[in-house]
PDB file of N, CA and C in Angstrom:
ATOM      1  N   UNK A   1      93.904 107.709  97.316  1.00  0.00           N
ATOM      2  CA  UNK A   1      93.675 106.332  97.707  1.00  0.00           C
ATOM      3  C   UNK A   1      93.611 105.487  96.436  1.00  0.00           C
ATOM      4  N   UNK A   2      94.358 104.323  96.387  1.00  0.00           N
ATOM      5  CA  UNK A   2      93.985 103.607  95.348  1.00  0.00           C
ATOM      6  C   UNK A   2      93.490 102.309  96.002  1.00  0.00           C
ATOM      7  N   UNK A   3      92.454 101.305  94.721  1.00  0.00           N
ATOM      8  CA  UNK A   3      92.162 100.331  95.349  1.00  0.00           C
ATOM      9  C   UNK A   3      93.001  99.491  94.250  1.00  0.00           C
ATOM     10  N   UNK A   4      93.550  98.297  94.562  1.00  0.00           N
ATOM     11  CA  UNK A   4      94.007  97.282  94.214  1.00  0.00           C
ATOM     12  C   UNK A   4      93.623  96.119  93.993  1.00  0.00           C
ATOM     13  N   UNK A   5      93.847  95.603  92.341  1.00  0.00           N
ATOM     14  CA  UNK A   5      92.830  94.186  92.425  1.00  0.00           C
ATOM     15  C   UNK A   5      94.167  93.470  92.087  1.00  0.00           C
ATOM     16  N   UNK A   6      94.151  92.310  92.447  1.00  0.00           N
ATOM     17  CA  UNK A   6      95.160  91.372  91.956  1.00  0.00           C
ATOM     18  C   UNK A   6      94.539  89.417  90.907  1.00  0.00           C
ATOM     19  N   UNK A   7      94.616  89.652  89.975  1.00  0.00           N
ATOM     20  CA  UNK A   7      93.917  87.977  89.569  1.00  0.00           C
ATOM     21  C   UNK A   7      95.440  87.222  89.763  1.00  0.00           C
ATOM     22  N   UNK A   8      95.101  86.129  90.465  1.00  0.00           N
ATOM     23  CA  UNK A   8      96.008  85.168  90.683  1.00  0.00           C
ATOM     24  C   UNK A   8      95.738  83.958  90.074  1.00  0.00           C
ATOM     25  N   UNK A   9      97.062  82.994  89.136  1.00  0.00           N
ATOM     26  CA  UNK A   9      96.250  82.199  88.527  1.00  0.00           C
ATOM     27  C   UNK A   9      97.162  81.263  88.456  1.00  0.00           C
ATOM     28  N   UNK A  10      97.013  79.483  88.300  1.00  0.00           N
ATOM     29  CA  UNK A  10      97.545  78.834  89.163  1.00  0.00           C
ATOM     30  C   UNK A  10      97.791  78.718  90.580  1.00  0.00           C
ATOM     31  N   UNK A  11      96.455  78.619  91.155  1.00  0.00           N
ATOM     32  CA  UNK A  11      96.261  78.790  92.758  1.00  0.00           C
ATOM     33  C   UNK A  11      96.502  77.617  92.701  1.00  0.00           C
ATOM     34  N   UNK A  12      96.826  77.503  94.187  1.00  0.00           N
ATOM     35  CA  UNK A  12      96.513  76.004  94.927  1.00  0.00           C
ATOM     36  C   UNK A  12      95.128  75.362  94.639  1.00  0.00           C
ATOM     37  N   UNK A  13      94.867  73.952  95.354  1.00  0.00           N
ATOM     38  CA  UNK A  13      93.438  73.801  95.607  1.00  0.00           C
ATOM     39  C   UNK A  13      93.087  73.672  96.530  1.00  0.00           C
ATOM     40  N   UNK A  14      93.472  74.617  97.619  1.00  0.00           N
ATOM     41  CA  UNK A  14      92.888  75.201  98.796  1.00  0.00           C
ATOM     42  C   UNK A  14      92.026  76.383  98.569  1.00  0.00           C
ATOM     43  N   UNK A  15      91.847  77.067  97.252  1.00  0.00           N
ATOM     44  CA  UNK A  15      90.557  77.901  96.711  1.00  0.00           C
ATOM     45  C   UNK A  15      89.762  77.717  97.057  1.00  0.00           C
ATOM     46  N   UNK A  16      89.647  76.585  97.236  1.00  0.00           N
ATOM     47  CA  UNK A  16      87.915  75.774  97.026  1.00  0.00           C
ATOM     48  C   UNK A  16      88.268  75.178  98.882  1.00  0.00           C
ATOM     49  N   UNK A  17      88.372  76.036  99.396  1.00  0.00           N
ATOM     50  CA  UNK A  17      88.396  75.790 101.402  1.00  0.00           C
ATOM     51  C   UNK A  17      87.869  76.529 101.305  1.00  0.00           C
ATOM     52  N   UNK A  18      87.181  77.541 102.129  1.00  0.00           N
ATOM     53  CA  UNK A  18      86.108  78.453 102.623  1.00  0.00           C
ATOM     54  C   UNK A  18      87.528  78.954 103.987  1.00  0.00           C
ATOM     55  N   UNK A  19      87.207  77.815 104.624  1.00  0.00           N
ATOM     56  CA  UNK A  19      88.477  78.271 105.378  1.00  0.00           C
ATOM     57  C   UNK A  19      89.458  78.332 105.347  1.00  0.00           C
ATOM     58  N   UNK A  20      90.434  78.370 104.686  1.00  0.00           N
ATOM     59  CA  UNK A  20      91.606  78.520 104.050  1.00  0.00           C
ATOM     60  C   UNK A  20      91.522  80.052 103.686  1.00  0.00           C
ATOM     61  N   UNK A  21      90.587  80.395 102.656  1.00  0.00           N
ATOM     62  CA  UNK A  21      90.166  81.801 102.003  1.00  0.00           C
ATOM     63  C   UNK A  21      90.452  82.802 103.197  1.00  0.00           C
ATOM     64  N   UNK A  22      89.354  82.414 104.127  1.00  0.00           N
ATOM     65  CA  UNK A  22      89.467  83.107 105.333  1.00  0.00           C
ATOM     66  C   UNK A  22      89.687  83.566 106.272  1.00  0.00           C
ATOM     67  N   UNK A  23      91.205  82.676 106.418  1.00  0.00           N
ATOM     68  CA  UNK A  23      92.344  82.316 106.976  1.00  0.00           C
ATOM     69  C   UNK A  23      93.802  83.421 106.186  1.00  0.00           C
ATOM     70  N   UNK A  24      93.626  82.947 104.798  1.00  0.00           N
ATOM     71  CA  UNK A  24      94.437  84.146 104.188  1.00  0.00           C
ATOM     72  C   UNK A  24      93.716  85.955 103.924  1.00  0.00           C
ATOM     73  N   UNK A  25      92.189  85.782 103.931  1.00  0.00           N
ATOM     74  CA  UNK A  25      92.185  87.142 104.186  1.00  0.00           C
ATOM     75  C   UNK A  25      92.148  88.121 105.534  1.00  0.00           C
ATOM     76  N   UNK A  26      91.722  87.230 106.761  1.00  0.00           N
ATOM     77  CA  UNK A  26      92.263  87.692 108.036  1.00  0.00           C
ATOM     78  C   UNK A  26      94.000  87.708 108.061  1.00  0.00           C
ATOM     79  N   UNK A  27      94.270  87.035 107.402  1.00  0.00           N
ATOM     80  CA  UNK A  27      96.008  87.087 107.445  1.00  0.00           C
ATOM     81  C   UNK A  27      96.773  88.553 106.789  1.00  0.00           C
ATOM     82  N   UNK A  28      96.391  89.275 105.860  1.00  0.00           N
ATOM     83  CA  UNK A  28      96.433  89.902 105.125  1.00  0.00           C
ATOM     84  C   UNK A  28      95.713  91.041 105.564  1.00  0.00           C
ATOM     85  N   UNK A  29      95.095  91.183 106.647  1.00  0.00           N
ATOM     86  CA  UNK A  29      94.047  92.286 107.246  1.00  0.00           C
ATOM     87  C   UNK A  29      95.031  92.324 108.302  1.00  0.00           C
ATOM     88  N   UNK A  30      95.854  91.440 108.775  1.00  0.00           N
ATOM     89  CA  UNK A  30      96.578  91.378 109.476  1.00  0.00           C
ATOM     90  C   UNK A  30      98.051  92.127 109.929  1.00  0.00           C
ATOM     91  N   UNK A  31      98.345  91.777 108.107  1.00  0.00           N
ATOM     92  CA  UNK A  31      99.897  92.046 107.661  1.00  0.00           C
ATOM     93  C   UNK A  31      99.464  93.818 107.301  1.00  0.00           C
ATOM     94  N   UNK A  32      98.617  94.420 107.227  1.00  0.00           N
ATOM     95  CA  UNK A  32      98.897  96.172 107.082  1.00  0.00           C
ATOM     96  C   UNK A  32      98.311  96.521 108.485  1.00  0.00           C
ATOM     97  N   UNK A  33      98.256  95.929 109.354  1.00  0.00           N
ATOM     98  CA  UNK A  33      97.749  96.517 110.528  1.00  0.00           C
ATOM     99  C   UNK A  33      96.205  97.028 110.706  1.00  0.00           C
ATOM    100  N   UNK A  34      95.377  96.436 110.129  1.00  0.00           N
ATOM    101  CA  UNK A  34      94.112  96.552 109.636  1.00  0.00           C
ATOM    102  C   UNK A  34      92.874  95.986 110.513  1.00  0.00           C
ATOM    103  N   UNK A  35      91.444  97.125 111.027  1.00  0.00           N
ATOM    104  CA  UNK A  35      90.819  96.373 111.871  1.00  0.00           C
ATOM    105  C   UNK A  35      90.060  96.012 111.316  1.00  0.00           C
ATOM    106  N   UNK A  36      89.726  94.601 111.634  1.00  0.00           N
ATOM    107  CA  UNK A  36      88.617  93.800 111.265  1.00  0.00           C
ATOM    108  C   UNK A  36      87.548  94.318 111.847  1.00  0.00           C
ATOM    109  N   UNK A  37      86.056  94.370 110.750  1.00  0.00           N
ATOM    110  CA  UNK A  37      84.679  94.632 111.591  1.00  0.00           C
ATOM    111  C   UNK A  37      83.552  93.538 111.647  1.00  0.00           C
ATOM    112  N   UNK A  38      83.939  92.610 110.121  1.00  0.00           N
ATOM    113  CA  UNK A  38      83.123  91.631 110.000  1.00  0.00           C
ATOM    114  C   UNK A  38      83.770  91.141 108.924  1.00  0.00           C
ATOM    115  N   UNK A  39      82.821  89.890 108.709  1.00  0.00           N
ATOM    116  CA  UNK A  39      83.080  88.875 107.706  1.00  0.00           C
ATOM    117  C   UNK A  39      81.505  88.144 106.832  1.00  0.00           C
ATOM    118  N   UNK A  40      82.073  87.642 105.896  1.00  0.00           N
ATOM    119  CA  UNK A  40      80.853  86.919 104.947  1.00  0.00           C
ATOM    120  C   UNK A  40      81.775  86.001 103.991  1.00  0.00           C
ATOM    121  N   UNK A  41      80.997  84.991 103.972  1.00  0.00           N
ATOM    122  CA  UNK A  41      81.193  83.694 103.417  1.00  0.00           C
ATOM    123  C   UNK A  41      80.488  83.556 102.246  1.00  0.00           C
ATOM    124  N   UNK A  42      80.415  83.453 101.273  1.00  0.00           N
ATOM    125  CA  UNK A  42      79.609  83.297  99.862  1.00  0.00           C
ATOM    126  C   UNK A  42      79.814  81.697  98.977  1.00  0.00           C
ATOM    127  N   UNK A  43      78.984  80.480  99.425  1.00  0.00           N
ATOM    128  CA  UNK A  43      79.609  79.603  98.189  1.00  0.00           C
ATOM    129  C   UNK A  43      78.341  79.432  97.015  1.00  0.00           C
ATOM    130  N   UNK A  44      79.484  79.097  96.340  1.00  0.00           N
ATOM    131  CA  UNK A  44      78.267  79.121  94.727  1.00  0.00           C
ATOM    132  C   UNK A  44      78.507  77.567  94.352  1.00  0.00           C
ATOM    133  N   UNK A  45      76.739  77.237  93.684  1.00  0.00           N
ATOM    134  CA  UNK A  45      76.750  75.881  93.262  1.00  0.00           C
ATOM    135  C   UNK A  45      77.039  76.083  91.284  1.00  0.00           C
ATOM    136  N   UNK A  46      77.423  75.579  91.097  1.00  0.00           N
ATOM    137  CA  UNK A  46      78.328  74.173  91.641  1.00  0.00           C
ATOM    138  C   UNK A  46      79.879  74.694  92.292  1.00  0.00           C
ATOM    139  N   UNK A  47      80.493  75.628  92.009  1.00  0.00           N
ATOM    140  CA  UNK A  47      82.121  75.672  92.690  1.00  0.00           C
ATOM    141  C   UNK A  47      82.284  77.257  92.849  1.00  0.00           C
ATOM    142  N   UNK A  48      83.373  77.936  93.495  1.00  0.00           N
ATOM    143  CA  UNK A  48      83.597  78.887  94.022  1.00  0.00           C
ATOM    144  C   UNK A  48      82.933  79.374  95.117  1.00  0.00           C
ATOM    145  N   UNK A  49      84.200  80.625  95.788  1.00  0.00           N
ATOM    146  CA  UNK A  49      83.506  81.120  96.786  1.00  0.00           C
ATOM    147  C   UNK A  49      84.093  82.756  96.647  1.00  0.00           C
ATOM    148  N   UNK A  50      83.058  83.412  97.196  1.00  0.00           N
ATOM    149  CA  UNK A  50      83.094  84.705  97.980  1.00  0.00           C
ATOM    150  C   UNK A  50      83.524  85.207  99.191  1.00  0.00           C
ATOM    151  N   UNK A  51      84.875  85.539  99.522  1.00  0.00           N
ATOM    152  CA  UNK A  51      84.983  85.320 100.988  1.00  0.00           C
ATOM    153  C   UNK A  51      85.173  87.343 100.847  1.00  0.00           C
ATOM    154  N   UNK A  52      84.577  87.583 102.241  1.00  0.00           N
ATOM    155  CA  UNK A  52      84.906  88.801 102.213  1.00  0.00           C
ATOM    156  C   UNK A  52      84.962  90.070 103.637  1.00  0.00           C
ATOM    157  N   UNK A  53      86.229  90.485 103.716  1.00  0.00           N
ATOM    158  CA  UNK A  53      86.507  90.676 105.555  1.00  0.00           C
ATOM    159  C   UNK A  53      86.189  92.405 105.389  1.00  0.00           C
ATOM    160  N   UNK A  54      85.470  92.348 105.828  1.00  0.00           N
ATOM    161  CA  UNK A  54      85.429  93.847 106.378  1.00  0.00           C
ATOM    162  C   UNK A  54      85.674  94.828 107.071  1.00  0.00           C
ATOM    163  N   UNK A  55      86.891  95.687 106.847  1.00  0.00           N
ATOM    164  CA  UNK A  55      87.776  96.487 107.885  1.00  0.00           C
ATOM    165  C   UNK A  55      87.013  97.796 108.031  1.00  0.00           C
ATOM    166  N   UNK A  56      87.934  98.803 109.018  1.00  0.00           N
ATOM    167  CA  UNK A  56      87.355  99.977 109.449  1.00  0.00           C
ATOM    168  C   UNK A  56      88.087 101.196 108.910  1.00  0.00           C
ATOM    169  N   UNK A  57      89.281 100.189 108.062  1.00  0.00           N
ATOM    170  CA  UNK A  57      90.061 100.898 106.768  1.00  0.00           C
ATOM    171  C   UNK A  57      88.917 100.901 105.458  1.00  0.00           C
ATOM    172  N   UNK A  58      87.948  99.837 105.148  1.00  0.00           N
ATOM    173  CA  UNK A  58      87.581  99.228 103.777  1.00  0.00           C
ATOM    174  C   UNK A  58      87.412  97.526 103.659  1.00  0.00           C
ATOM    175  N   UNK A  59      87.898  96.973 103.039  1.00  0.00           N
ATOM    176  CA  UNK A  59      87.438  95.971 102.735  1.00  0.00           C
ATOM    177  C   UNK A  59      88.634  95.094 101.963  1.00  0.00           C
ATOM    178  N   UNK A  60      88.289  93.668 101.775  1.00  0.00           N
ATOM    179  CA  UNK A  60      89.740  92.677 101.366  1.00  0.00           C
ATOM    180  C   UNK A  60      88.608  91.580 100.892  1.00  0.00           C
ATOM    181  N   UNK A  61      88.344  91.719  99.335  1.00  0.00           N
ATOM    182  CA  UNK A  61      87.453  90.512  98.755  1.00  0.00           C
ATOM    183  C   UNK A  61      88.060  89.413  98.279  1.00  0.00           C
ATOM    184  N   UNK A  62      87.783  88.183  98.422  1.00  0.00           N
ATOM    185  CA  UNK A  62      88.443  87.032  97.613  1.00  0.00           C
ATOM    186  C   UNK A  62      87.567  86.640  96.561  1.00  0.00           C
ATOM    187  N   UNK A  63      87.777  85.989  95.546  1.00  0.00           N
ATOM    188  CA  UNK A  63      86.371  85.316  94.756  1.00  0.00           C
ATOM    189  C   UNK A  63      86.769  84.368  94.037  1.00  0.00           C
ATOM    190  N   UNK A  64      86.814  82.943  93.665  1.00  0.00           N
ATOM    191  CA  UNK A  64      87.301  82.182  93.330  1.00  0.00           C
ATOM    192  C   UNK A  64      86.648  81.933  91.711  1.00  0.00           C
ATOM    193  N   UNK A  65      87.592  81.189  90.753  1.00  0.00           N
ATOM    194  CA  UNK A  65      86.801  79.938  90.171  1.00  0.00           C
ATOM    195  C   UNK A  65      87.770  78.727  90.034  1.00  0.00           C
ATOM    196  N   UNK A  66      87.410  77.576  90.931  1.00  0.00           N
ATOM    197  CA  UNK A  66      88.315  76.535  91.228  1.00  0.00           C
ATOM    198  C   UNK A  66      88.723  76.254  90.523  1.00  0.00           C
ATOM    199  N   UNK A  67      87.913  75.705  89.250  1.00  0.00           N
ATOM    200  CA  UNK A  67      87.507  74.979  87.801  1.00  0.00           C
ATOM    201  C   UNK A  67      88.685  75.736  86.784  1.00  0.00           C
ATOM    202  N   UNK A  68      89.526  77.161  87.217  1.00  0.00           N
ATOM    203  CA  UNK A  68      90.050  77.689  86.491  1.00  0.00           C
ATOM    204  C   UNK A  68      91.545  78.011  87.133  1.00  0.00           C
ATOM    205  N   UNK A  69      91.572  77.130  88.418  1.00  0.00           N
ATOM    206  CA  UNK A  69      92.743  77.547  89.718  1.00  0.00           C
ATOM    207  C   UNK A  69      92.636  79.034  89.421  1.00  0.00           C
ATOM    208  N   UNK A  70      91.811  80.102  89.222  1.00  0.00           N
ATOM    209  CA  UNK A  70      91.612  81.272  89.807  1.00  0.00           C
ATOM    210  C   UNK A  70      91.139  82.296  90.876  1.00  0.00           C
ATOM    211  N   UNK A  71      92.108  83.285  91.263  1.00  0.00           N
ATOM    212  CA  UNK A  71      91.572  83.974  92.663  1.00  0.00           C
ATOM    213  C   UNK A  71      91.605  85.432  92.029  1.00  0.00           C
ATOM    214  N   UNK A  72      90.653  85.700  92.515  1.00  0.00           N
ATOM    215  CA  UNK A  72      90.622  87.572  92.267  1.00  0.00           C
ATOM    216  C   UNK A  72      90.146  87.920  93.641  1.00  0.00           C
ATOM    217  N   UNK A  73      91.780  89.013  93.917  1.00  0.00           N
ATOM    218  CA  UNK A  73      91.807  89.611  94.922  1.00  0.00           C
ATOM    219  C   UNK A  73      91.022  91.092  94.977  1.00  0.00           C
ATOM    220  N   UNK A  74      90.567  91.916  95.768  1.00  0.00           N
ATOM    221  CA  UNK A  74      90.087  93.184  95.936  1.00  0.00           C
ATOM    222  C   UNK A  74      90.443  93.886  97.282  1.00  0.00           C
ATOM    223  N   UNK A  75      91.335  94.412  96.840  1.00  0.00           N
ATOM    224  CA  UNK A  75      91.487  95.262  98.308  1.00  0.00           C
ATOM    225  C   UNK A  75      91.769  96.607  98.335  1.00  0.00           C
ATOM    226  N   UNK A  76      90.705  97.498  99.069  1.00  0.00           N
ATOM    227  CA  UNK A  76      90.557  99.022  99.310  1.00  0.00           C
ATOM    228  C   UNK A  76      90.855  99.284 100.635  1.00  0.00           C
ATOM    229  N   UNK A  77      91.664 100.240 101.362  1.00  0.00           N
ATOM    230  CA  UNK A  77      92.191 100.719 102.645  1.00  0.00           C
ATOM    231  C   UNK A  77      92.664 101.578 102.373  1.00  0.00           C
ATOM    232  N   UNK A  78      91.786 102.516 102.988  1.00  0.00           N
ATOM    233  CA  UNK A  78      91.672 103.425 103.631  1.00  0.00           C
ATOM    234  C   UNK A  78      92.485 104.679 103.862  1.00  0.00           C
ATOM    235  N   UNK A  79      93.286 103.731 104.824  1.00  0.00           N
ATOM    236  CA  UNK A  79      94.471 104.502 105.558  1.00  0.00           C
ATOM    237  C   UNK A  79      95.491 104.418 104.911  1.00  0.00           C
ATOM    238  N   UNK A  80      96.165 105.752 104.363  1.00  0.00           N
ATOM    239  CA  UNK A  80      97.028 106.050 103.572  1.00  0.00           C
ATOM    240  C   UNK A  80      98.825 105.316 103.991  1.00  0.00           C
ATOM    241  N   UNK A  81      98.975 104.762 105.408  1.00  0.00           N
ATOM    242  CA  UNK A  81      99.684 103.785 105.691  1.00  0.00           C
ATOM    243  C   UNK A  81      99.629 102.541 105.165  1.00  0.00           C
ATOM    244  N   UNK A  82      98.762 102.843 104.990  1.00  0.00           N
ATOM    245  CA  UNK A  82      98.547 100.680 104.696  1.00  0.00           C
ATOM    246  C   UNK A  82      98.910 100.515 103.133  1.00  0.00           C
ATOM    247  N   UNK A  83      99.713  99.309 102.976  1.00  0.00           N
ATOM    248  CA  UNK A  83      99.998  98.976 101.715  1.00  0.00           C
ATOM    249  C   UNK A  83      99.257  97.847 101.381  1.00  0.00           C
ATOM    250  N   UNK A  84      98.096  97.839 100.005  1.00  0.00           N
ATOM    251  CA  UNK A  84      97.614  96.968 100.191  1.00  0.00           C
ATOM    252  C   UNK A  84      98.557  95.820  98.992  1.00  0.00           C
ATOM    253  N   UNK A  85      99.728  96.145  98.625  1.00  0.00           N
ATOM    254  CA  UNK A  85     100.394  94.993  98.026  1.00  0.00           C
ATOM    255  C   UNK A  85     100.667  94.615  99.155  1.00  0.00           C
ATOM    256  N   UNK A  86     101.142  94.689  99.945  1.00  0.00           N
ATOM    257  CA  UNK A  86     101.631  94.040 101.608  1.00  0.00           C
ATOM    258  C   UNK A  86     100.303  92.780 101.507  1.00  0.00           C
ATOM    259  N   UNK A  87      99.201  93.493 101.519  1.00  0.00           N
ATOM    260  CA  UNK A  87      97.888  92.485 101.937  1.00  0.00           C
ATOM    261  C   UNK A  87      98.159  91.552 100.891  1.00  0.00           C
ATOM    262  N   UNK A  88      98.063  91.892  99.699  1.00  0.00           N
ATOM    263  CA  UNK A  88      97.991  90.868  98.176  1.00  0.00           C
ATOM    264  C   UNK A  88      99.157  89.872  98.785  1.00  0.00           C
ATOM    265  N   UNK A  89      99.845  90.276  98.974  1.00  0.00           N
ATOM    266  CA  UNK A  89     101.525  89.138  99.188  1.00  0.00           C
ATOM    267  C   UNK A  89     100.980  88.341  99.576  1.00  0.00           C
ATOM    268  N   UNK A  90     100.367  88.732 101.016  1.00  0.00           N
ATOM    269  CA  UNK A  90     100.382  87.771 102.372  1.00  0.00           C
ATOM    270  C   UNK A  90      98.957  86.581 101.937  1.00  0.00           C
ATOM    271  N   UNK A  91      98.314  87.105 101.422  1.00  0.00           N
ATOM    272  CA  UNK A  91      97.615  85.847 100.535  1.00  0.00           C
ATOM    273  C   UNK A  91      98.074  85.319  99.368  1.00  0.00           C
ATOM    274  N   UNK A  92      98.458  85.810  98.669  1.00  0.00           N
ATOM    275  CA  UNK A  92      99.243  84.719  97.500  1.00  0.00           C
ATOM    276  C   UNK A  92     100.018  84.082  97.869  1.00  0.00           C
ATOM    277  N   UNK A  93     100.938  84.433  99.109  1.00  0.00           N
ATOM    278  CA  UNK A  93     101.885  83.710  99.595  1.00  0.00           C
ATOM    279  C   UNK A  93     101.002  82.110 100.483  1.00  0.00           C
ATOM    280  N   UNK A  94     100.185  81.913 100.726  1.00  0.00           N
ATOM    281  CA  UNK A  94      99.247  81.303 100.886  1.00  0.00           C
ATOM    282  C   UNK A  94      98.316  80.424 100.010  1.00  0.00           C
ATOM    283  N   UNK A  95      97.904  81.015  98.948  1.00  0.00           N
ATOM    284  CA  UNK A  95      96.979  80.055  98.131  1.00  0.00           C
ATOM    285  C   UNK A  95      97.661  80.419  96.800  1.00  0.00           C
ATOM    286  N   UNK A  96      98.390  81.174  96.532  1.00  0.00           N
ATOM    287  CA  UNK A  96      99.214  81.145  95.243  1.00  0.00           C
ATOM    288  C   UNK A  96     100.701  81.041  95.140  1.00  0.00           C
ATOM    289  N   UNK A  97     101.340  80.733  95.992  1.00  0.00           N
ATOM    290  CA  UNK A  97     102.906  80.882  95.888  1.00  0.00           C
ATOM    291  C   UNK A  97     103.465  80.498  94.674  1.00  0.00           C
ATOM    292  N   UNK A  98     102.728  79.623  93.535  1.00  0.00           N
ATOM    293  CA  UNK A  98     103.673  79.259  92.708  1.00  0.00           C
ATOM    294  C   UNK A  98     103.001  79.979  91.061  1.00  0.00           C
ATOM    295  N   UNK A  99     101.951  80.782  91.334  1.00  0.00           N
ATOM    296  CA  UNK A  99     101.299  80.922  90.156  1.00  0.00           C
ATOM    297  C   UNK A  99     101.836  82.694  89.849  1.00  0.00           C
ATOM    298  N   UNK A 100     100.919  82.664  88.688  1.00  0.00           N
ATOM    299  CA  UNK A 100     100.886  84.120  88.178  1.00  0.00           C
ATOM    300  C   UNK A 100     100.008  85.188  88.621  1.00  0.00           C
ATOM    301  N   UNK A 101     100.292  86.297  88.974  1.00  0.00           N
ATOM    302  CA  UNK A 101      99.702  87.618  90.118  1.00  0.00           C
ATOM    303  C   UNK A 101      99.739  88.701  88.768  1.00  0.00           C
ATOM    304  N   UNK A 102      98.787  89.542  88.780  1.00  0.00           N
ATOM    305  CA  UNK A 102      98.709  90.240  87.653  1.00  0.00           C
ATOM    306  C   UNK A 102      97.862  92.006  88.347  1.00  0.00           C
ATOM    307  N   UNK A 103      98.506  92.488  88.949  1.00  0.00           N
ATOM    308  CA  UNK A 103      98.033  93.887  89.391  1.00  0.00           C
ATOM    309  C   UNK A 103      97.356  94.519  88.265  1.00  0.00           C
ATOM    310  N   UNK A 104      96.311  95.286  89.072  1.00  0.00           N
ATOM    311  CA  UNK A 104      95.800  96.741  88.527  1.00  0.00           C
ATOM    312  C   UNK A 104      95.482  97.571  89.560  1.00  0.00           C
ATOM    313  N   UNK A 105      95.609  98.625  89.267  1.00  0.00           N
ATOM    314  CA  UNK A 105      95.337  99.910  90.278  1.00  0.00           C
ATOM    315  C   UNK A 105      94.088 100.970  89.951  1.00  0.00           C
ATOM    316  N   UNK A 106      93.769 101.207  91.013  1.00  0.00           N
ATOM    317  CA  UNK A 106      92.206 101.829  90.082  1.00  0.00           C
ATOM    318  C   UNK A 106      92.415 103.009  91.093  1.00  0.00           C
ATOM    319  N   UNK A 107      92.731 104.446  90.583  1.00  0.00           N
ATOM    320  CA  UNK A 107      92.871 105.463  91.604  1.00  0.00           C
ATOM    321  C   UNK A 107      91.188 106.174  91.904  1.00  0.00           C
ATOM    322  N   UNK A 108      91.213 106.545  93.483  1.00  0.00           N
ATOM    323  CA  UNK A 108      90.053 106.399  94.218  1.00  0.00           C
ATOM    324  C   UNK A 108      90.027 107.886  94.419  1.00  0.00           C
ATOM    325  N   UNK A 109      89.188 108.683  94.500  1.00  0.00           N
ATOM    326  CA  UNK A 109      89.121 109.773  95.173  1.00  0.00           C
ATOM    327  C   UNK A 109      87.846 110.102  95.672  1.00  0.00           C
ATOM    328  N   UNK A 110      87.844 110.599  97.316  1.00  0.00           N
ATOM    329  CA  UNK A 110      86.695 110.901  97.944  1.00  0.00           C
ATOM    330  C   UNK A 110      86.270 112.240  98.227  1.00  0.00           C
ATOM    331  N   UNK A 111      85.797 112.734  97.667  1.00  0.00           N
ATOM    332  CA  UNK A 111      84.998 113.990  97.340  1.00  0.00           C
ATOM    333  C   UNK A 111      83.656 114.161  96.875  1.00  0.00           C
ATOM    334  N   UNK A 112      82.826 115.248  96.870  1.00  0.00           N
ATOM    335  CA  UNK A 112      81.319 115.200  96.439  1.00  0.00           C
ATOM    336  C   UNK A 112      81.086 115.461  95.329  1.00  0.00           C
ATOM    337  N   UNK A 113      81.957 115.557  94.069  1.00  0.00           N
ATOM    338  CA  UNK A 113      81.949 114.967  93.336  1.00  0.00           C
ATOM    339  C   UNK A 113      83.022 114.950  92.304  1.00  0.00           C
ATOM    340  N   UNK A 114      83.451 114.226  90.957  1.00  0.00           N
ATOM    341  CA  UNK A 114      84.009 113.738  90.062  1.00  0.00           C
ATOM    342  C   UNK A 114      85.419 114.761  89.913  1.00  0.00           C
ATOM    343  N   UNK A 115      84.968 116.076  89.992  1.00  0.00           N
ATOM    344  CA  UNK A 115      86.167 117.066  89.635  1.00  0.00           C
ATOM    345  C   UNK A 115      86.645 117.921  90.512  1.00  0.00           C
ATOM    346  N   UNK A 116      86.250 117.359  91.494  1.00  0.00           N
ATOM    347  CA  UNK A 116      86.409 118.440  93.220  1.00  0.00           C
ATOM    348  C   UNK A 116      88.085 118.093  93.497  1.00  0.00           C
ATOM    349  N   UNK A 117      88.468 119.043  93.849  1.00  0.00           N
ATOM    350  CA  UNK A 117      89.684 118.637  94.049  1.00  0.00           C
ATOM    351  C   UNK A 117      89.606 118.560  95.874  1.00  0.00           C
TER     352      UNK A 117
END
């Protein structure tokens, strides 16, 4: 399993929507076939937000800083079907279409512990 972060930069300024955020990460929970279990809303004073959907694959975090047109994506699933660049698209295609997307991959393994194969 890997989890996938994506920083996106030159966002829109629909960052700074709450609903918009939440709109592209149900969209994107959407696009790998992914069940939603819940949701949370996070805003910070003075700017950004925390939006964050909770599947029964894992999870799809947003986190903003407006002030910097930056989005950092987080997305872990689960299910070895699901692509979570599929998910990253379907929100950048949304609040970043015109900026810069910058992957990392962080490989995951679930076992009891560190060297278990």
């Amino acid at each position: 399993m890997t989890q996938v972060l994506a920083d996106c930069y030159a966002c829109e300024t629909s960052i700074e929507d709450a609903d918009a955020l939440m709109a592209a990460a149900m969209a994107a929970a959407r696009a790998v076939g992914a069940t939603i279990v819940g949701e949370s809303t996070v805003r910070y004073v003075p700017h950004g937000l925390t939006i964050a959907v909770f599947l029964a694959e894992s999870h799809i975090v947003l986190t903003t800083w407006p002030e910097h047109r930056l989005l950092l994506i987080d997305t872990l699933l689960c299910n070895p079907d699901m692509d979570a660049d599929k998910a990253i698209d379907a929100i950048v295609a949304r609040l970043c279409p015109a900026g810069e997307v910058v992957r990392s991959r962080v490989p995951r393994r679930i076992a009891d512990a560190p060297n278990q194969a």
